[in-house]
N, C-alpha and C. Protein backbone atom coordinates (compact mmCIF):
# COMPACT_ATOMS: atom_id res chain seq x y z
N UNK A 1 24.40 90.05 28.36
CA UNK A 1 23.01 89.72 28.11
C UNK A 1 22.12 90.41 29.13
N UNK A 2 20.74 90.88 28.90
CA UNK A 2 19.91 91.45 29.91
C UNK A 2 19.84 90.24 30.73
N UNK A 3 19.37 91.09 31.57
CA UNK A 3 19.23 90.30 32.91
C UNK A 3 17.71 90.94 33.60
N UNK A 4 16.64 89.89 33.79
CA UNK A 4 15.31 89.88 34.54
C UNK A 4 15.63 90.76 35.54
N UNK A 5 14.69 91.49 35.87
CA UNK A 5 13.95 92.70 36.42
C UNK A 5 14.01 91.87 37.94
N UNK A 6 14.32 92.66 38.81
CA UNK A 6 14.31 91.76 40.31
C UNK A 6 13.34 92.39 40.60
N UNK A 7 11.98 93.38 40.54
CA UNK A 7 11.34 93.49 41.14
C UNK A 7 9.93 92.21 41.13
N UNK A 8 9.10 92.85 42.18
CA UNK A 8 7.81 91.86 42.39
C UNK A 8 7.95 90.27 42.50
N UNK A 9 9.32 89.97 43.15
CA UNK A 9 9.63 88.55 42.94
C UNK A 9 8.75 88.00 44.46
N UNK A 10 8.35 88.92 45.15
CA UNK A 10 7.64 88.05 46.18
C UNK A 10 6.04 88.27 45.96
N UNK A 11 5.41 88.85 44.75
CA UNK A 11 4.07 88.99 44.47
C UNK A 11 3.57 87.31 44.04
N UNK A 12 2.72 87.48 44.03
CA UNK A 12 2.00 85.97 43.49
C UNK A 12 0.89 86.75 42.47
N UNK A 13 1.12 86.23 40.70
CA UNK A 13 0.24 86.28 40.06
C UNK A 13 -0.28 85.42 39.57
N UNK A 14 -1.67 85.36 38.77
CA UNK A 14 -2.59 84.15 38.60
C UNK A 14 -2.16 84.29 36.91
N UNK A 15 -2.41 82.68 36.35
CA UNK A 15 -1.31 83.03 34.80
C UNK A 15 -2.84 82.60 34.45
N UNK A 16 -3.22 83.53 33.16
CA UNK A 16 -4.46 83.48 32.88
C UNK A 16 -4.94 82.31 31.87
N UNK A 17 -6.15 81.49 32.31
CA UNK A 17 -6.80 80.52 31.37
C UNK A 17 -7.34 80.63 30.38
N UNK A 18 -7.80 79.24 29.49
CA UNK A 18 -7.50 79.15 27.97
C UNK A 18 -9.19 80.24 28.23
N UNK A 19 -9.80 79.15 28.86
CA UNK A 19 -11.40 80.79 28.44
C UNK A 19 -11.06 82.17 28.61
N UNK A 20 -10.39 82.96 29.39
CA UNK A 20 -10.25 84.03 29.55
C UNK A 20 -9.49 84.35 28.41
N UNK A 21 -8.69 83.81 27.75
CA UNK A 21 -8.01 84.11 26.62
C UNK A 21 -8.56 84.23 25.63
N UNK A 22 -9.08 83.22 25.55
CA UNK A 22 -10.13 83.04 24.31
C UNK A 22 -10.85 84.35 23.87
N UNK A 23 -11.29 84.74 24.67
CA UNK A 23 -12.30 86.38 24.79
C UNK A 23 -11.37 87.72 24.13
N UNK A 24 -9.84 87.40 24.32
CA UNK A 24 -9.51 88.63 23.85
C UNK A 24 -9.48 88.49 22.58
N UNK A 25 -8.75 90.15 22.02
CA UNK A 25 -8.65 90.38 20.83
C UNK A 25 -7.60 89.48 20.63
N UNK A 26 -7.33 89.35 18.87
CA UNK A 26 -5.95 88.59 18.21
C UNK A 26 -4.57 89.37 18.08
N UNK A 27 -3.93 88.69 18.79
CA UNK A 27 -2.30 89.50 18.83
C UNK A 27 -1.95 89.28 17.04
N UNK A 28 -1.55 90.52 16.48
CA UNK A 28 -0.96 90.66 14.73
C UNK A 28 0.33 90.24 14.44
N UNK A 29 -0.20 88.93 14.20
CA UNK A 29 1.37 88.33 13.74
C UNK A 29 2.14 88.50 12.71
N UNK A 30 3.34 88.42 12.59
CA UNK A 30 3.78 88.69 11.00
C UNK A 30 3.38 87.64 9.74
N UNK A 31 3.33 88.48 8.69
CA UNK A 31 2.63 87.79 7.40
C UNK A 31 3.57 87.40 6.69
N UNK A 32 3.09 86.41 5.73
CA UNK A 32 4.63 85.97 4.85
C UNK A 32 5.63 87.03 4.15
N UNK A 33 4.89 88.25 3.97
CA UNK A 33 5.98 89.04 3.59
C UNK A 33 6.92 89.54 4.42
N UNK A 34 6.88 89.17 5.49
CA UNK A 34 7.61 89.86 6.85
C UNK A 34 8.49 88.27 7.11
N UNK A 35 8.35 87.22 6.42
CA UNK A 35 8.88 86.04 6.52
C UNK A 35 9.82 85.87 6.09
N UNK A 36 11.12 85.62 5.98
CA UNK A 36 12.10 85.17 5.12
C UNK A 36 12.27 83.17 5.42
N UNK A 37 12.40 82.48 4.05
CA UNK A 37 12.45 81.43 4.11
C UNK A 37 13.99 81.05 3.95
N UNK A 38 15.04 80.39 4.86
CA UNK A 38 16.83 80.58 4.75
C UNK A 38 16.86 78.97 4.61
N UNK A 39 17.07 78.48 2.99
CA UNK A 39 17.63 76.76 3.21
C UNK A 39 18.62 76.80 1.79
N UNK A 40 19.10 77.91 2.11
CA UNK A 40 21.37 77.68 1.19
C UNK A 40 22.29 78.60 2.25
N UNK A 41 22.95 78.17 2.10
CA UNK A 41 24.50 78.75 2.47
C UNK A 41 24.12 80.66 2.48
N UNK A 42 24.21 80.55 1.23
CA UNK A 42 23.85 82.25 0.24
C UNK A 42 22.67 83.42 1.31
N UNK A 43 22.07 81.97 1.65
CA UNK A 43 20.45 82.97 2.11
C UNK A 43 21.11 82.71 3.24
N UNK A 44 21.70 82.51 3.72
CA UNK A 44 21.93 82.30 5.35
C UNK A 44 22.99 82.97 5.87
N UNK A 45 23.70 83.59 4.94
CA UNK A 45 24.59 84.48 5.15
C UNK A 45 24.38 85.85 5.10
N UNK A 46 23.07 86.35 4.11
CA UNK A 46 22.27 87.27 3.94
C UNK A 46 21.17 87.69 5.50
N UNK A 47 20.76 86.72 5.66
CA UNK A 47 20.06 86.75 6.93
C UNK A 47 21.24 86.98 8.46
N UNK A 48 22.30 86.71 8.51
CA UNK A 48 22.88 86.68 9.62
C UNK A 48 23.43 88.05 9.68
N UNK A 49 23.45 88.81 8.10
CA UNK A 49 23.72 90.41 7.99
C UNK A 49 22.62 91.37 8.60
N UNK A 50 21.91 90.58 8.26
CA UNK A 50 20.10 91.34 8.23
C UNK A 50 19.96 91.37 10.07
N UNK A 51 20.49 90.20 10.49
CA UNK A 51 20.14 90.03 12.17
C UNK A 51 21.62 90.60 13.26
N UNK A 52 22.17 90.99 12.69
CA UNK A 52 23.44 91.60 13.26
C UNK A 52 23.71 92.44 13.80
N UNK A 53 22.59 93.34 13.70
CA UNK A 53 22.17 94.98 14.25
C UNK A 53 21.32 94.85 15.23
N UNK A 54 20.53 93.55 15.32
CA UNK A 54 19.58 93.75 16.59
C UNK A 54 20.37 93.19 17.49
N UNK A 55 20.00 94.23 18.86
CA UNK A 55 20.76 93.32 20.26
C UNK A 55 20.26 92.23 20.83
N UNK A 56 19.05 91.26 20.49
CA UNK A 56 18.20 90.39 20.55
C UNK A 56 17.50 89.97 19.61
N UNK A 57 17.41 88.42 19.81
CA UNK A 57 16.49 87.63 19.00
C UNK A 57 15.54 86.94 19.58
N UNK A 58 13.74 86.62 18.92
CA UNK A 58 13.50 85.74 19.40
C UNK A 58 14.10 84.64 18.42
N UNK A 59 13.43 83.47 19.87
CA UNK A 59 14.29 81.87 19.26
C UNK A 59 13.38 81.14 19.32
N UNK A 60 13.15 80.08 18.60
CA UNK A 60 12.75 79.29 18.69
C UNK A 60 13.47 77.80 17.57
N UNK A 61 12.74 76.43 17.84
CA UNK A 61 13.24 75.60 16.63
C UNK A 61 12.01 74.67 16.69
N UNK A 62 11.83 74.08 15.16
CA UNK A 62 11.04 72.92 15.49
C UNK A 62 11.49 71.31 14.85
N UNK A 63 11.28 70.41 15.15
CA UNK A 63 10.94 69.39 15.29
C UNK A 63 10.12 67.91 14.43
N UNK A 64 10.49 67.43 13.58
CA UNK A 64 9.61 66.42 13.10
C UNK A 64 9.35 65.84 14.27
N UNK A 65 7.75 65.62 14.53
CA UNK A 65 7.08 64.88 15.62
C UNK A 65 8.01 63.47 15.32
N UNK A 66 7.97 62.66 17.05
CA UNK A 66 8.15 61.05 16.98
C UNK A 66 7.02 60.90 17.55
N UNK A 67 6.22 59.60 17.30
CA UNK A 67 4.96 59.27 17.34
C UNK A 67 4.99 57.49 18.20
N UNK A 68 6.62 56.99 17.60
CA UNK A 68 6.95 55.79 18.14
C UNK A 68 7.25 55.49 19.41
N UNK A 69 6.65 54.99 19.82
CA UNK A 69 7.56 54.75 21.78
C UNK A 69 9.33 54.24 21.57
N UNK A 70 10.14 55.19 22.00
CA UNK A 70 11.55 54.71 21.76
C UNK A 70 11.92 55.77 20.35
N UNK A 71 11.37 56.12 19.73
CA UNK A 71 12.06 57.03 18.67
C UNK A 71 12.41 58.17 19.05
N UNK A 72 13.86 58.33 18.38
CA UNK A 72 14.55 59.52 18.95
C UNK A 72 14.88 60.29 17.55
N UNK A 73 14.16 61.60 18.03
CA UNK A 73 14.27 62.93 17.05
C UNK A 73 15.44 63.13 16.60
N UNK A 74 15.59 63.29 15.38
CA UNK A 74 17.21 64.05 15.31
C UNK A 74 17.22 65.27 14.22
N UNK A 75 15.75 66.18 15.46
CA UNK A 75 15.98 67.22 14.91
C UNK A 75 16.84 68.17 16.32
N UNK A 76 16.78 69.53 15.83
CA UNK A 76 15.81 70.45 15.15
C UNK A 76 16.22 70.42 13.95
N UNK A 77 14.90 70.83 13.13
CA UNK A 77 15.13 70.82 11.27
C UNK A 77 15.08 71.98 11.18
N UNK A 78 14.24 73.17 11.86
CA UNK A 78 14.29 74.50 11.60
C UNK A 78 14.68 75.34 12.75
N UNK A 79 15.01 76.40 12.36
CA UNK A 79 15.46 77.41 13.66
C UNK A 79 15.07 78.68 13.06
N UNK A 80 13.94 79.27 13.94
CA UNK A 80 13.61 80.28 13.99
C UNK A 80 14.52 81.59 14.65
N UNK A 81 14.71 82.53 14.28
CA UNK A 81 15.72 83.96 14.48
C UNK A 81 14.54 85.10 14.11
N UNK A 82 14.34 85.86 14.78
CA UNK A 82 13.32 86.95 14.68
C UNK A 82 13.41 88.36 15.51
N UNK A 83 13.73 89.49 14.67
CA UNK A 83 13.65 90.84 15.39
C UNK A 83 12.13 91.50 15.10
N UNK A 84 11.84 92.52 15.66
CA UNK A 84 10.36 92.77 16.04
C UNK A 84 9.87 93.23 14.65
N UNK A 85 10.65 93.23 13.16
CA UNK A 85 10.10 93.67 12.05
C UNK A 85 10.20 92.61 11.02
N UNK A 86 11.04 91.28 11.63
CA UNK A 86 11.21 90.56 10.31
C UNK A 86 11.42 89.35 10.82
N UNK A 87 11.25 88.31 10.47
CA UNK A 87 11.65 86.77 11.00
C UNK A 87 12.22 85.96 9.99
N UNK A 88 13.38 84.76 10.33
CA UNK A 88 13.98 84.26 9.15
C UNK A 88 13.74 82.88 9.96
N UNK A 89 13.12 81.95 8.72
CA UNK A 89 13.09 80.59 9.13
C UNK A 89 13.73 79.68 8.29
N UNK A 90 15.25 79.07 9.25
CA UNK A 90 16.21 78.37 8.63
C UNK A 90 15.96 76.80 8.55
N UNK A 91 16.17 76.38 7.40
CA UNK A 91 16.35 74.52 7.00
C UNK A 91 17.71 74.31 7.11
N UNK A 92 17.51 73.21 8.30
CA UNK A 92 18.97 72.94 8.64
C UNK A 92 19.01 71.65 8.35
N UNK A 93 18.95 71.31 6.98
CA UNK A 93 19.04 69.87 6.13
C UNK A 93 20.85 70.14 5.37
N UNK A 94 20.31 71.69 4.98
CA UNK A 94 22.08 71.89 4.04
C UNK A 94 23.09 72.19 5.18
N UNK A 95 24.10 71.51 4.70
CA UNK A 95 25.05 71.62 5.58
C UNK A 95 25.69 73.05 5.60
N UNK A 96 25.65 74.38 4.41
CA UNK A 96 26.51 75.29 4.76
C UNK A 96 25.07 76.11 5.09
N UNK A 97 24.11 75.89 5.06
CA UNK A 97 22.71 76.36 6.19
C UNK A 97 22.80 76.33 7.43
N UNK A 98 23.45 75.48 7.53
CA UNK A 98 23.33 74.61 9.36
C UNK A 98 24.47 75.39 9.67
N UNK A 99 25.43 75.29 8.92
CA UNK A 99 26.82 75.89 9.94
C UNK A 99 26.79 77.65 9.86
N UNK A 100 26.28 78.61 9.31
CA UNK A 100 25.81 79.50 9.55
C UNK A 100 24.49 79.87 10.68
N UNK A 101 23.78 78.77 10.94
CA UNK A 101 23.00 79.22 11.95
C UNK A 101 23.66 78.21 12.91
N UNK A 102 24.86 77.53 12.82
CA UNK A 102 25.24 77.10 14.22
C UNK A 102 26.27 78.29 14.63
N UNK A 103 26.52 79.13 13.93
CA UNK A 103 27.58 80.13 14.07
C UNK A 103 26.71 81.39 14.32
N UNK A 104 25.43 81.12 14.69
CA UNK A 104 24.76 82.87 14.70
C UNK A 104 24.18 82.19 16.37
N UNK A 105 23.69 81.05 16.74
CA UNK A 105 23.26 80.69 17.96
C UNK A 105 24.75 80.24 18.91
N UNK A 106 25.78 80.34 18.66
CA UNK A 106 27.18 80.06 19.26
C UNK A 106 27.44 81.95 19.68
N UNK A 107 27.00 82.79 18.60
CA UNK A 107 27.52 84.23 18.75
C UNK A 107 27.05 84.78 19.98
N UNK A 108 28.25 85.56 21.06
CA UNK A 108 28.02 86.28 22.12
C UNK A 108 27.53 87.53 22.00
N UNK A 109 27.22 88.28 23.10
CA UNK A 109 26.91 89.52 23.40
C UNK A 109 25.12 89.65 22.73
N UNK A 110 24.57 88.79 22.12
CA UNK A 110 22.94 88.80 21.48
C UNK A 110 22.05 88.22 22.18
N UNK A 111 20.99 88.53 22.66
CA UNK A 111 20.29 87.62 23.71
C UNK A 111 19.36 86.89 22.77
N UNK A 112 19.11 85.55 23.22
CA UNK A 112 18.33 85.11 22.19
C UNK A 112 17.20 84.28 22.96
N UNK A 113 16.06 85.00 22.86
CA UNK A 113 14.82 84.82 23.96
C UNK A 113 13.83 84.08 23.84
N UNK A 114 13.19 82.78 24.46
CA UNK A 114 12.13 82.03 23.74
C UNK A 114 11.65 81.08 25.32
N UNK A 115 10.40 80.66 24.87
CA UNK A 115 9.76 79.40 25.41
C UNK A 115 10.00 78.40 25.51
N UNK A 116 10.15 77.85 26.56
CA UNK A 116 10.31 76.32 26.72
C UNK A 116 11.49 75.69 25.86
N UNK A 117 12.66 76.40 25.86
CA UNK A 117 13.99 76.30 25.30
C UNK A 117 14.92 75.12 26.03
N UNK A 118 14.47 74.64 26.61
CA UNK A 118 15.57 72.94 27.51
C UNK A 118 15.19 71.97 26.59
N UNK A 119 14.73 71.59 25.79
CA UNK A 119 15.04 70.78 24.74
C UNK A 119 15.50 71.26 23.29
N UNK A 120 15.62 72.25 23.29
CA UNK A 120 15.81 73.45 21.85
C UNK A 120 17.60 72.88 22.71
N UNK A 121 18.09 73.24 23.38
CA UNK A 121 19.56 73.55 23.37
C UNK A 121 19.62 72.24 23.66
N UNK A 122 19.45 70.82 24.03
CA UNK A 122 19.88 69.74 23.84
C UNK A 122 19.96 69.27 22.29
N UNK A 123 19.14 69.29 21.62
CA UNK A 123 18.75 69.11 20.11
C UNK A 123 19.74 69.83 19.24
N UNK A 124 20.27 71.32 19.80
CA UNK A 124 21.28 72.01 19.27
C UNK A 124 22.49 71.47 19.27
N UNK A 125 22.76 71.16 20.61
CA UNK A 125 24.02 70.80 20.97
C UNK A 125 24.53 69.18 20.40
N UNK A 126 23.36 68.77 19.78
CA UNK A 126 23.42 67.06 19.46
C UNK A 126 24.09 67.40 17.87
N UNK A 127 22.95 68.02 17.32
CA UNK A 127 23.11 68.51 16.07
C UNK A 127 23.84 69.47 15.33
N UNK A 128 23.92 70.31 15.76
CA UNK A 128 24.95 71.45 15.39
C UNK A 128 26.11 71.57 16.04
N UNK A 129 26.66 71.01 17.20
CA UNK A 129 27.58 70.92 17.45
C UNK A 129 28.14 71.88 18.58
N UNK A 130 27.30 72.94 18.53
CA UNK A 130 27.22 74.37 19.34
C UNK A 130 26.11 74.10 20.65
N UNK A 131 27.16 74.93 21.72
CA UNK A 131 26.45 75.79 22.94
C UNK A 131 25.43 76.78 22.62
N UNK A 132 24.46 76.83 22.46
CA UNK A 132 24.17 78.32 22.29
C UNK A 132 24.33 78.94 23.55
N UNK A 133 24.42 80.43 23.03
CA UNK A 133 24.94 81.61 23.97
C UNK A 133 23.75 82.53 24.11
N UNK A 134 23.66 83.36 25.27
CA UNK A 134 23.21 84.35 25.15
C UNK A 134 21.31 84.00 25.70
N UNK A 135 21.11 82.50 25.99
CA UNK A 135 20.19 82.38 26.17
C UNK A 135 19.07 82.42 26.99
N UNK A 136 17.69 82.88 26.84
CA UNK A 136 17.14 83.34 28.40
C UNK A 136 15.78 83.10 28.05
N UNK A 137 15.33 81.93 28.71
CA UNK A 137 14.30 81.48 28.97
C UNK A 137 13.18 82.34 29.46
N UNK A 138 11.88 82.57 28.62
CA UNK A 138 11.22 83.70 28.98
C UNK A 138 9.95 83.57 29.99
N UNK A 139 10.15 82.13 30.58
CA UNK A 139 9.25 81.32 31.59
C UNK A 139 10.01 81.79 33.23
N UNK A 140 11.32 81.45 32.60
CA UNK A 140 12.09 82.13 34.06
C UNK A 140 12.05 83.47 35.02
N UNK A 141 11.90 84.30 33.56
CA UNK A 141 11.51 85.65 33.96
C UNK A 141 10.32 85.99 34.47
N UNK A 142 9.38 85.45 34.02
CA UNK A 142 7.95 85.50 34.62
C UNK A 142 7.68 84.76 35.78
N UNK A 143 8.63 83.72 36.13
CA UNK A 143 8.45 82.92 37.48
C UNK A 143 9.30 83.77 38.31
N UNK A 144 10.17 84.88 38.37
CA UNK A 144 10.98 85.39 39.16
C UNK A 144 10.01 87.13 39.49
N UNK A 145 8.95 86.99 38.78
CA UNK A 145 7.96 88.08 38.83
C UNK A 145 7.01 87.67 39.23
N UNK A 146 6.65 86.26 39.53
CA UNK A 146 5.86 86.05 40.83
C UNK A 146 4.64 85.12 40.10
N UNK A 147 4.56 85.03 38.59
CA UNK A 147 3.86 83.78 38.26
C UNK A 147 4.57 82.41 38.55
N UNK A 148 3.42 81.84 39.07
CA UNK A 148 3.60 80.28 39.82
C UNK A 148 4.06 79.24 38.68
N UNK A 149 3.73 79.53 36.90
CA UNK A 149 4.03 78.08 36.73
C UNK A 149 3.80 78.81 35.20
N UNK A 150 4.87 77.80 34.69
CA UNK A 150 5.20 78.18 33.12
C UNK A 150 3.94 79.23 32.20
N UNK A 151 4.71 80.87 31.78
CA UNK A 151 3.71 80.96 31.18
C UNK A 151 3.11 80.69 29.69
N UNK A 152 4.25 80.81 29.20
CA UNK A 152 3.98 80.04 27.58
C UNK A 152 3.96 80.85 26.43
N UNK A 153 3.99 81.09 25.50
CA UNK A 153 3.92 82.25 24.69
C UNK A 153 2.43 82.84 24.83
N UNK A 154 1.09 82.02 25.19
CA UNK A 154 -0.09 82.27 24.86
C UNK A 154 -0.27 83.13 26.37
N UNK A 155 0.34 82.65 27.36
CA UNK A 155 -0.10 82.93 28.88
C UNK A 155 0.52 84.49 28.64
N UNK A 156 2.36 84.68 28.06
CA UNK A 156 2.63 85.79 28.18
C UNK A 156 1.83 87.29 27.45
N UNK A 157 1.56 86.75 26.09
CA UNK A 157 1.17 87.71 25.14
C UNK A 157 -0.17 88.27 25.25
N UNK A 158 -1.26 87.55 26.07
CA UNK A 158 -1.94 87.46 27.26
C UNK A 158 -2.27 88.54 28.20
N UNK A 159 -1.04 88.16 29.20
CA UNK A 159 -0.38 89.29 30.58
C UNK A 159 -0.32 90.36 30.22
N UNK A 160 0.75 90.77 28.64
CA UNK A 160 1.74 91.68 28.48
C UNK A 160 0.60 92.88 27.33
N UNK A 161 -0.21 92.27 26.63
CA UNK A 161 -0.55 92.77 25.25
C UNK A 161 -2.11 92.69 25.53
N UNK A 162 -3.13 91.84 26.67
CA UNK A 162 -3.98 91.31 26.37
C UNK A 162 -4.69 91.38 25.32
N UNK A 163 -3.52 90.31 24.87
CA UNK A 163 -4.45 89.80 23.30
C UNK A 163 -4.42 88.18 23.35
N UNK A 164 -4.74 87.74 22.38
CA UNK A 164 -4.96 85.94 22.33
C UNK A 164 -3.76 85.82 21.35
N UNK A 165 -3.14 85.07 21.30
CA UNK A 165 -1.85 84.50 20.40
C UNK A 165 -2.41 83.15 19.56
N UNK A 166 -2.50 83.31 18.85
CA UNK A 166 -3.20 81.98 17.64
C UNK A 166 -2.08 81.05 17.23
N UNK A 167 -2.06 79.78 17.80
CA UNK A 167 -0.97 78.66 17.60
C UNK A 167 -1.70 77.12 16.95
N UNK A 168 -1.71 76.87 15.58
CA UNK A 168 -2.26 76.16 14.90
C UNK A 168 -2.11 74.52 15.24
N UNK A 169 -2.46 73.47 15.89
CA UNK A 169 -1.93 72.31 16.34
C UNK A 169 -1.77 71.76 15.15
N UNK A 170 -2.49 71.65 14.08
CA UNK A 170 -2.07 71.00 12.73
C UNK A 170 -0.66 71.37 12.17
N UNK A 171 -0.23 73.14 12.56
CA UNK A 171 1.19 73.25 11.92
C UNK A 171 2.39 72.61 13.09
N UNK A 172 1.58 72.58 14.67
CA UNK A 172 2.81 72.16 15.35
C UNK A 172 3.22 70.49 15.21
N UNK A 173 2.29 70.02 14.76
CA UNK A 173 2.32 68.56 14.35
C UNK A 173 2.62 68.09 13.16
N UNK A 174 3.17 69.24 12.57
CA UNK A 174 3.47 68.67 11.14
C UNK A 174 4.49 68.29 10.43
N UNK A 175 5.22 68.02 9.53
CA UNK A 175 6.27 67.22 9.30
C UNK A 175 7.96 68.61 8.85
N UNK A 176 8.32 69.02 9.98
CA UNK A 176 9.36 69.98 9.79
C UNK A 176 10.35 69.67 8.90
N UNK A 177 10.77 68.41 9.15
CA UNK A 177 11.86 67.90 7.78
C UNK A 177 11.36 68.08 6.41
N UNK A 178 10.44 68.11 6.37
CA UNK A 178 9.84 68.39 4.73
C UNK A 178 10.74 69.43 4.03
N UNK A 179 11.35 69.17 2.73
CA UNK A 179 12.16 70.31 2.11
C UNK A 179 11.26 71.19 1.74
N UNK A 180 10.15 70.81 1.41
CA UNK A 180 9.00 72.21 1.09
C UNK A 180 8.21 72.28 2.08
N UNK A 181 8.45 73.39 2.68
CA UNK A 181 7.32 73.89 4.47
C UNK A 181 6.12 74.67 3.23
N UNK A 182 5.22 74.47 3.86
CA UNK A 182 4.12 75.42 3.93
C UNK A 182 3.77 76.64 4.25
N UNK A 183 3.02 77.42 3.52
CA UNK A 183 3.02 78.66 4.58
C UNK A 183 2.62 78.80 5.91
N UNK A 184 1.49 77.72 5.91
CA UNK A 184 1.04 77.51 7.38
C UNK A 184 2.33 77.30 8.41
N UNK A 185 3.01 76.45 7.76
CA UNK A 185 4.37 76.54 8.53
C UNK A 185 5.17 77.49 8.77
N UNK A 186 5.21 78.35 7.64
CA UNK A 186 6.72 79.17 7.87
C UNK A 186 5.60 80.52 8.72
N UNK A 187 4.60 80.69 8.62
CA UNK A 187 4.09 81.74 9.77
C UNK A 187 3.81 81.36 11.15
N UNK A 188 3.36 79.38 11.24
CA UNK A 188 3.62 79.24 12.73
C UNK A 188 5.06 79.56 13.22
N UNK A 189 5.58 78.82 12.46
CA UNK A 189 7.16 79.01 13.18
C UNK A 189 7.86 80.74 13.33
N UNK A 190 7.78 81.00 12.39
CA UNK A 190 8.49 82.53 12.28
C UNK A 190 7.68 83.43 13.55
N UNK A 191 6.46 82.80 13.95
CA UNK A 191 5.80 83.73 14.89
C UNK A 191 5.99 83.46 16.22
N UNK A 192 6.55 82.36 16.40
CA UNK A 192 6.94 81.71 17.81
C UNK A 192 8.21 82.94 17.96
N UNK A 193 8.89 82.70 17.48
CA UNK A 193 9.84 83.67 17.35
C UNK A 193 9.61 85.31 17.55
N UNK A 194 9.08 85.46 17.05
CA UNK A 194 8.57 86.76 16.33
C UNK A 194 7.96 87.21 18.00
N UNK A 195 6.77 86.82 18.46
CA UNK A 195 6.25 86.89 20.09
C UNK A 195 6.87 86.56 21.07
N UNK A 196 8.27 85.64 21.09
CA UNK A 196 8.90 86.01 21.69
C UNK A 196 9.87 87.13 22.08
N UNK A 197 10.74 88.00 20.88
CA UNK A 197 11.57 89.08 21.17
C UNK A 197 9.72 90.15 20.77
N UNK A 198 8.78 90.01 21.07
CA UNK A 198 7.44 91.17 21.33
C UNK A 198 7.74 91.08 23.01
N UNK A 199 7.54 89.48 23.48
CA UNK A 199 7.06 89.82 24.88
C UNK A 199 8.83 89.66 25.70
N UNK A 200 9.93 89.80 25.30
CA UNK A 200 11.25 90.29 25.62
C UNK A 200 11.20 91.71 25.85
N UNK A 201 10.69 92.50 25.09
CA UNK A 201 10.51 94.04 24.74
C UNK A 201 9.44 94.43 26.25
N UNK A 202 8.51 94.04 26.19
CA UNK A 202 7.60 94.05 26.81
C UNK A 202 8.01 94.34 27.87
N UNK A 203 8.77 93.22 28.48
CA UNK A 203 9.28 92.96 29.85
C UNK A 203 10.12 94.33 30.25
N UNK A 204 10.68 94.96 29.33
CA UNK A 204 12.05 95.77 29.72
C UNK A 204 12.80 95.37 29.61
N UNK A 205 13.08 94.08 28.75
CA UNK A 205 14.00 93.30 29.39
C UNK A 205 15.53 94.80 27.97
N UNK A 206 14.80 94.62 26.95
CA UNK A 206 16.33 94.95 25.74
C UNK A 206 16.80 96.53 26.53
N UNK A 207 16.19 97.09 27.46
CA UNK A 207 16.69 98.38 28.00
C UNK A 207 17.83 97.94 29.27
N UNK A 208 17.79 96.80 29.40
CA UNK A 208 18.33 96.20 31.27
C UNK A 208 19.73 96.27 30.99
């Protein structure tokens, strides 16, 4: 797996705020045709062909919100997989769905790159049954380059692209278990993904 850049680890950078962000241009996310939607066996075996050639993925998963004090999630319901031309967003309700993407996040030698991933691999490991492999937190890398404190997909894409990254709170709050996602959904999610293996690239990291 790449491995973070050891330089500038004793610089101190400032991780830029929501006004300063606000001002830039819009980072171009992928559109539903650049989307693939994976909830059978069939499509999920098709997609793990399609992602087999890249040496990296972004990652991400989401979540039916708990809203109850004491309720415990038993997701992730979706898992995002994304190379810099195409994104596949998996329903892990079917069982020969789930065990194909527990068998593509278990697979070695692929780095699979995302945000705020310490509850993504507890949720995995509850549910699917799998370690994931290969994994590299893209907050780590930027704290070992001398930003002080989580940058986020919006802080990185930001730094790396200065552009603004558009993240919808109505789609992050919305009901992921649903057997029919939305489009609003399948482009928030597929793009979490999607900006993550952008700002992986970015870094240097797929040359390391």
């Amino acid at each position: 797996m790449a491995r973070p850049h050891p330089s500038a680890q004793q610089t101190r950078h400032a991780t830029p705020d929501k006004d300063a962000i606000a001002l830039l241009p819009v980072f171009e996310r992928l559109g539903p045709d650049r989307i693939t939607l994976v909830s059978t066996g069939a499509a999920a075996r098709e997609a793990a062909a399609a992602l087999a050639d890249a040496p990296a993925w972004g990652f991400d998963t989401e979540s039916k919100p708990t809203f109850r004090v004491g309720e415990q999630s038993d997701g992730p319901h979706i898992l995002q997989l994304s190379t810099c031309k195409r994104a596949w967003v998996f329903q892990l309700h079917e069982p020969d769905c789930r065990a194909v993407a527990a068998e593509l996040l278990a697979a070695g030698g692929i780095a699979k790159a995302g945000f705020g991933l310490g509850d993504d691999r507890k949720r995995i490991i509850h549910k699917l049954g799998v370690e994931p492999a290969g994994v590299l937190e893209l907050n780590s890398v930027f704290r070992e380059r001398g930003y002080r404190k989580d940058m986020g997909v919006k802080g990185a894409v930001a730094v790396l692209f200065n552009q603004r990254f558009i993240k919808s709170k109505k789609a992050a709050t919305s009901n992921w278990a649903n057997p029919r996602l939305t489009e609003a959904q399948l482009v928030y999610a597929a793009n979490d993904a999607y900006a993550a293996i952008r700002v992986y690239q970015a870094l240097g990291l797929a040359a390391s």
